[in-house]
N, C-alpha and C. Protein backbone atom coordinates (compact mmCIF):
# COMPACT_ATOMS: atom_id res chain seq x y z
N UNK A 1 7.02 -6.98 -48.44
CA UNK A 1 7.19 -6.68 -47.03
C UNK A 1 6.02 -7.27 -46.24
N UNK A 2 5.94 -8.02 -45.02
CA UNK A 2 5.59 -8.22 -44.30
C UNK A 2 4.50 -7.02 -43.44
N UNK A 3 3.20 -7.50 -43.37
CA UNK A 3 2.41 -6.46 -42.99
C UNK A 3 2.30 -6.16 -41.64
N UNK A 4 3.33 -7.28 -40.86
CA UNK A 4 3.40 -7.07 -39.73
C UNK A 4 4.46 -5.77 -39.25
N UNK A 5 5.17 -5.68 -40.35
CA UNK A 5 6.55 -4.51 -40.79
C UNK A 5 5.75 -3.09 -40.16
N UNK A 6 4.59 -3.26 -40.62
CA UNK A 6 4.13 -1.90 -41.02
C UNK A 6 3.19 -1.28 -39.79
N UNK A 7 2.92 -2.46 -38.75
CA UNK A 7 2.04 -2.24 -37.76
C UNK A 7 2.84 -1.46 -36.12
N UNK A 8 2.32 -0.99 -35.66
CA UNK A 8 2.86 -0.84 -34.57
C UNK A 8 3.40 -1.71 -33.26
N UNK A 9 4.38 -1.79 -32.15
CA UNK A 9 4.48 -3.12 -32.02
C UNK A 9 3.51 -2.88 -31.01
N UNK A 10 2.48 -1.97 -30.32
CA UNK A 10 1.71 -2.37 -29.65
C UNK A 10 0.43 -3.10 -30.27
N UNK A 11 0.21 -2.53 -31.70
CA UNK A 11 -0.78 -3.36 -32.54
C UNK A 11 -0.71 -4.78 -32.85
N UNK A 12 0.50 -5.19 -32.79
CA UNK A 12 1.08 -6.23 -33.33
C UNK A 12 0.65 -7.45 -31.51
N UNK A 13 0.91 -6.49 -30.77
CA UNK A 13 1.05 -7.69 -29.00
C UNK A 13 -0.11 -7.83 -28.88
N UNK A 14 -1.16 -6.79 -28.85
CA UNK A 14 -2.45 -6.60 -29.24
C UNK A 14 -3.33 -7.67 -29.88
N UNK A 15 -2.71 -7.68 -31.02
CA UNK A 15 -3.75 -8.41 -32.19
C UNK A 15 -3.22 -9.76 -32.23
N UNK A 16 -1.80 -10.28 -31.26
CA UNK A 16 -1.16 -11.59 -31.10
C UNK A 16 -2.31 -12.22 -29.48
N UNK A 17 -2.96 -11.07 -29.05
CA UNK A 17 -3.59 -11.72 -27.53
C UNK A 17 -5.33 -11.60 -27.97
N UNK A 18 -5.39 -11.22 -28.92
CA UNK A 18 -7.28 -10.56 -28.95
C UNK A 18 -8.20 -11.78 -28.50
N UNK A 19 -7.29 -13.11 -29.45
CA UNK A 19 -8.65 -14.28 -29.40
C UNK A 19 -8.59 -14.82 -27.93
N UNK A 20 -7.53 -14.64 -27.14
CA UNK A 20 -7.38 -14.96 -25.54
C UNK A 20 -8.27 -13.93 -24.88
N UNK A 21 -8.12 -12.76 -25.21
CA UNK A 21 -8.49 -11.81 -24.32
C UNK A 21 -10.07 -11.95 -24.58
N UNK A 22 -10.79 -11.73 -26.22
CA UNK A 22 -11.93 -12.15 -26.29
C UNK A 22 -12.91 -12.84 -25.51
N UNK A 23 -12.10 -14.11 -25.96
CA UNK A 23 -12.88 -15.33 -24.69
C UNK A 23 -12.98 -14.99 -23.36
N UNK A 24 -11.61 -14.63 -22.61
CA UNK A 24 -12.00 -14.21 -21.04
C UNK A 24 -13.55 -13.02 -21.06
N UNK A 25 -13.08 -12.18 -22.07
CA UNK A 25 -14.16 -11.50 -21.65
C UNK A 25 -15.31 -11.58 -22.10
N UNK A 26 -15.59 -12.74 -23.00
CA UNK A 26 -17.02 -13.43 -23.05
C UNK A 26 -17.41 -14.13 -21.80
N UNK A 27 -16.41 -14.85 -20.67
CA UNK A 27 -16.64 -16.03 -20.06
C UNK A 27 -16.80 -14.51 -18.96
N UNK A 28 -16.05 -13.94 -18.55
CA UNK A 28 -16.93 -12.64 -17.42
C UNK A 28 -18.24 -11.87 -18.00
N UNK A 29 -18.16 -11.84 -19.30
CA UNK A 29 -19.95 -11.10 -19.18
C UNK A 29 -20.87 -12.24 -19.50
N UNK A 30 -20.95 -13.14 -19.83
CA UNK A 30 -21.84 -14.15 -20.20
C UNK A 30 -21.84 -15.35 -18.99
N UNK A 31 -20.47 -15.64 -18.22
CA UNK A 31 -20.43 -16.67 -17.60
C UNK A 31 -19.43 -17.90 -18.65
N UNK A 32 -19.17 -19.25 -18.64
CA UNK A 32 -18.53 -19.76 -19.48
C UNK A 32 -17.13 -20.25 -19.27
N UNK A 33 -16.67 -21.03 -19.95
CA UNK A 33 -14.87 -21.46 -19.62
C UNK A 33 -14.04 -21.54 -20.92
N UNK A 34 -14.85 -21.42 -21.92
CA UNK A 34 -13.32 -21.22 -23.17
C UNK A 34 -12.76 -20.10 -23.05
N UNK A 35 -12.68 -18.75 -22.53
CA UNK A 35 -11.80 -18.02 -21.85
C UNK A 35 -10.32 -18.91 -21.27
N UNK A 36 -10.87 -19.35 -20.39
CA UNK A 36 -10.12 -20.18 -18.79
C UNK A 36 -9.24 -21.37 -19.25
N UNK A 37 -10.37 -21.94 -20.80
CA UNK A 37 -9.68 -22.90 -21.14
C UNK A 37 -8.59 -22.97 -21.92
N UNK A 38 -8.51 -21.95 -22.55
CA UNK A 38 -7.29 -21.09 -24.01
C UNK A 38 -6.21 -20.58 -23.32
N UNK A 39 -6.72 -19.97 -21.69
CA UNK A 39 -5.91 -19.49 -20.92
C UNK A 39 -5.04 -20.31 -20.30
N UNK A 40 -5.39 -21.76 -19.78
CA UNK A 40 -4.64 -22.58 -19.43
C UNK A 40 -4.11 -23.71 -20.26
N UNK A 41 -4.45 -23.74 -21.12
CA UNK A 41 -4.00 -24.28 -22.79
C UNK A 41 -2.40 -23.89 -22.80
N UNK A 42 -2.19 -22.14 -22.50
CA UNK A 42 -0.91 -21.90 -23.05
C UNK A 42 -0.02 -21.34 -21.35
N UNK A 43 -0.83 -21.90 -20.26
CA UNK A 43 -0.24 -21.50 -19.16
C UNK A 43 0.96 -21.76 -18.83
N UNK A 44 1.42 -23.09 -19.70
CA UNK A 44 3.05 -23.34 -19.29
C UNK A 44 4.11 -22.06 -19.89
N UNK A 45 3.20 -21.57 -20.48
CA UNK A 45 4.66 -21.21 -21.53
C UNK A 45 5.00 -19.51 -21.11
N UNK A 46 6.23 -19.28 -21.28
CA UNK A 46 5.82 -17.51 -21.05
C UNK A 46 5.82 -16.46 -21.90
N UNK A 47 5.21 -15.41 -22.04
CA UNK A 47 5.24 -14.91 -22.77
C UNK A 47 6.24 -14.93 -24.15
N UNK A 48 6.94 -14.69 -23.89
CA UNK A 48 7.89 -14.95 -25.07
C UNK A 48 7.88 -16.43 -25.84
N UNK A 49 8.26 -17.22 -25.01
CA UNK A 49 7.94 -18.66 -25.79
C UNK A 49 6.58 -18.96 -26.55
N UNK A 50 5.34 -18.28 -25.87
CA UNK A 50 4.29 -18.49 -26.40
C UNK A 50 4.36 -17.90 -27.80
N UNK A 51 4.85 -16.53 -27.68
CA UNK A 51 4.61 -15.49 -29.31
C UNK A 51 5.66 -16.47 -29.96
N UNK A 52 7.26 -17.66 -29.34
CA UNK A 52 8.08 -18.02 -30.57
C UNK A 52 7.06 -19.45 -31.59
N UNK A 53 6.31 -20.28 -30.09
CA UNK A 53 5.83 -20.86 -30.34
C UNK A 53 4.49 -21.46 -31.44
N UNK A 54 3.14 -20.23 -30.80
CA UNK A 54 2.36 -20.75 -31.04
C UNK A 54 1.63 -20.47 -32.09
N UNK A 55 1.37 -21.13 -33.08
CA UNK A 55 0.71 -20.57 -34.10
C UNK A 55 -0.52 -20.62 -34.42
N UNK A 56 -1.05 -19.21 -34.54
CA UNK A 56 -1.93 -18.42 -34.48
C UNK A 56 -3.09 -18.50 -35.50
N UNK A 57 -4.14 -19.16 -36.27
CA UNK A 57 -4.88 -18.55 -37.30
C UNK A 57 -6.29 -17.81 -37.24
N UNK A 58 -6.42 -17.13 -37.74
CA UNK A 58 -7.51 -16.37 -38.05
C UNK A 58 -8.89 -16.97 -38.04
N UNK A 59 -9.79 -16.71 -36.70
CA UNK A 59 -10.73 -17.13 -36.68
C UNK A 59 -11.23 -18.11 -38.18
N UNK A 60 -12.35 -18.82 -38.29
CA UNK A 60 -12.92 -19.23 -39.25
C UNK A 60 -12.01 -19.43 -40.69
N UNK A 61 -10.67 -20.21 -40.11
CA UNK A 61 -9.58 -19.97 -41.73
C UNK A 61 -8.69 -21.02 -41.27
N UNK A 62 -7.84 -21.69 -41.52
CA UNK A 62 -7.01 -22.28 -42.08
C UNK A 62 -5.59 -21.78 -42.19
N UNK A 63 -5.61 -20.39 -42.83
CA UNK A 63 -4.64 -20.18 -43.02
C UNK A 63 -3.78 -19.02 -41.75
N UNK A 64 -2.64 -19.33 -41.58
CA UNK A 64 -1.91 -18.73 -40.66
C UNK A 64 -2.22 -17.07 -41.35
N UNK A 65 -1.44 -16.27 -39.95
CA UNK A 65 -1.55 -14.75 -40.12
C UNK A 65 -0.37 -14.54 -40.19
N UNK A 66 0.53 -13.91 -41.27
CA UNK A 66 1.86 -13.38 -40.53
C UNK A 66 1.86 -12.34 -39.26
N UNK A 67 0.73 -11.92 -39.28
CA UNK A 67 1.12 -10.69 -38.28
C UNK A 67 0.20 -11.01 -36.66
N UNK A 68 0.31 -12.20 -36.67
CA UNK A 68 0.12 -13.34 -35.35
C UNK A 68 1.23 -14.34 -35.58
N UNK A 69 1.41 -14.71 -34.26
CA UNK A 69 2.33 -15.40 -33.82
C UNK A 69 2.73 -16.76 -34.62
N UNK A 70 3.67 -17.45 -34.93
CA UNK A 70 4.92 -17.37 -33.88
C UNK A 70 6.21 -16.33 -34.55
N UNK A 71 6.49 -15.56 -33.54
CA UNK A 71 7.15 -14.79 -34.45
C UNK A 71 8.85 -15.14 -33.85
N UNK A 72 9.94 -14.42 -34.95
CA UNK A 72 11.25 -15.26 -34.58
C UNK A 72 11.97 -14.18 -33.49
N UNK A 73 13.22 -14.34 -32.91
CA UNK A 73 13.71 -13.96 -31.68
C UNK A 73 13.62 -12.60 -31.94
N UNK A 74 14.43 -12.09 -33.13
CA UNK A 74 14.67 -10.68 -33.30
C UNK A 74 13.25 -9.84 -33.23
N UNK A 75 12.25 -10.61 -33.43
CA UNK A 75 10.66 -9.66 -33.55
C UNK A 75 10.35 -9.78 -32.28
N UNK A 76 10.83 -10.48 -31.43
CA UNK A 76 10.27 -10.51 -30.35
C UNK A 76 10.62 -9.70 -29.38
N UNK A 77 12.54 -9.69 -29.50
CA UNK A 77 13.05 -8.94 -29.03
C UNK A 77 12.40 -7.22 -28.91
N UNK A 78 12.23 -7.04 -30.47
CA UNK A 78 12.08 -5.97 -30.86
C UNK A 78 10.66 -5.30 -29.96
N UNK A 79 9.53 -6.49 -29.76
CA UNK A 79 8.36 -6.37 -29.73
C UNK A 79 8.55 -6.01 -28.21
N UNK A 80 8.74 -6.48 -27.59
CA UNK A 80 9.36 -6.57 -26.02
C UNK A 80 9.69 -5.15 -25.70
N UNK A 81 11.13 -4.83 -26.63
CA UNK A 81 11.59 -3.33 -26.54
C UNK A 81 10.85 -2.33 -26.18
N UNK A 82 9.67 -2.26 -27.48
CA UNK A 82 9.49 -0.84 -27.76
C UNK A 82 7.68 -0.99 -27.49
N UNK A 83 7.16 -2.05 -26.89
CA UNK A 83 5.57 -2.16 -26.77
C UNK A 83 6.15 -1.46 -26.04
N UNK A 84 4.66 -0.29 -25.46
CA UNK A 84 4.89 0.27 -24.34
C UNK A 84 3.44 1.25 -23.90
């Protein structure tokens, strides 16, 4: 099973935005633009396309996360549903 199965879906929208959200809020307490720049990196896309799209890895790794993005319609759907 998928460990993303097991997470909550607010943990899951959460831990799909941290390395975006991170940066902004390094670039407001420190000053800076890789915030601004990650932010407009994925500005075309919208939410949803971004989580079908973009794939996600784990700081300092190589290897993808299942439980980061891109995830398929039905997870998204699902994720959409019941974040709240």
């Amino acid at each position: 099973m998928s460990s993303v199965l097991t997470m909550s879906p607010s943990k899951v929208v959460a831990d799909a935005i941290e390395d975006l959200r991170q940066a902004l809020k390094e670039d407001a307490e420190k000053g800076g633009q890789r915030g601004w720049e990650l932010l407009m990196k994925f500005d075309q896309y919208t939410t949803r396309a971004w989580m079908a799209t973009n794939q996600q890895k784990p700081p300092n790794t190589t290897t993808p996360d299942p439980t980061r993005p891109p995830f398929n319609t039905s997870t998204i759907n699902f994720l959409e549903t019941m974040n709240g």
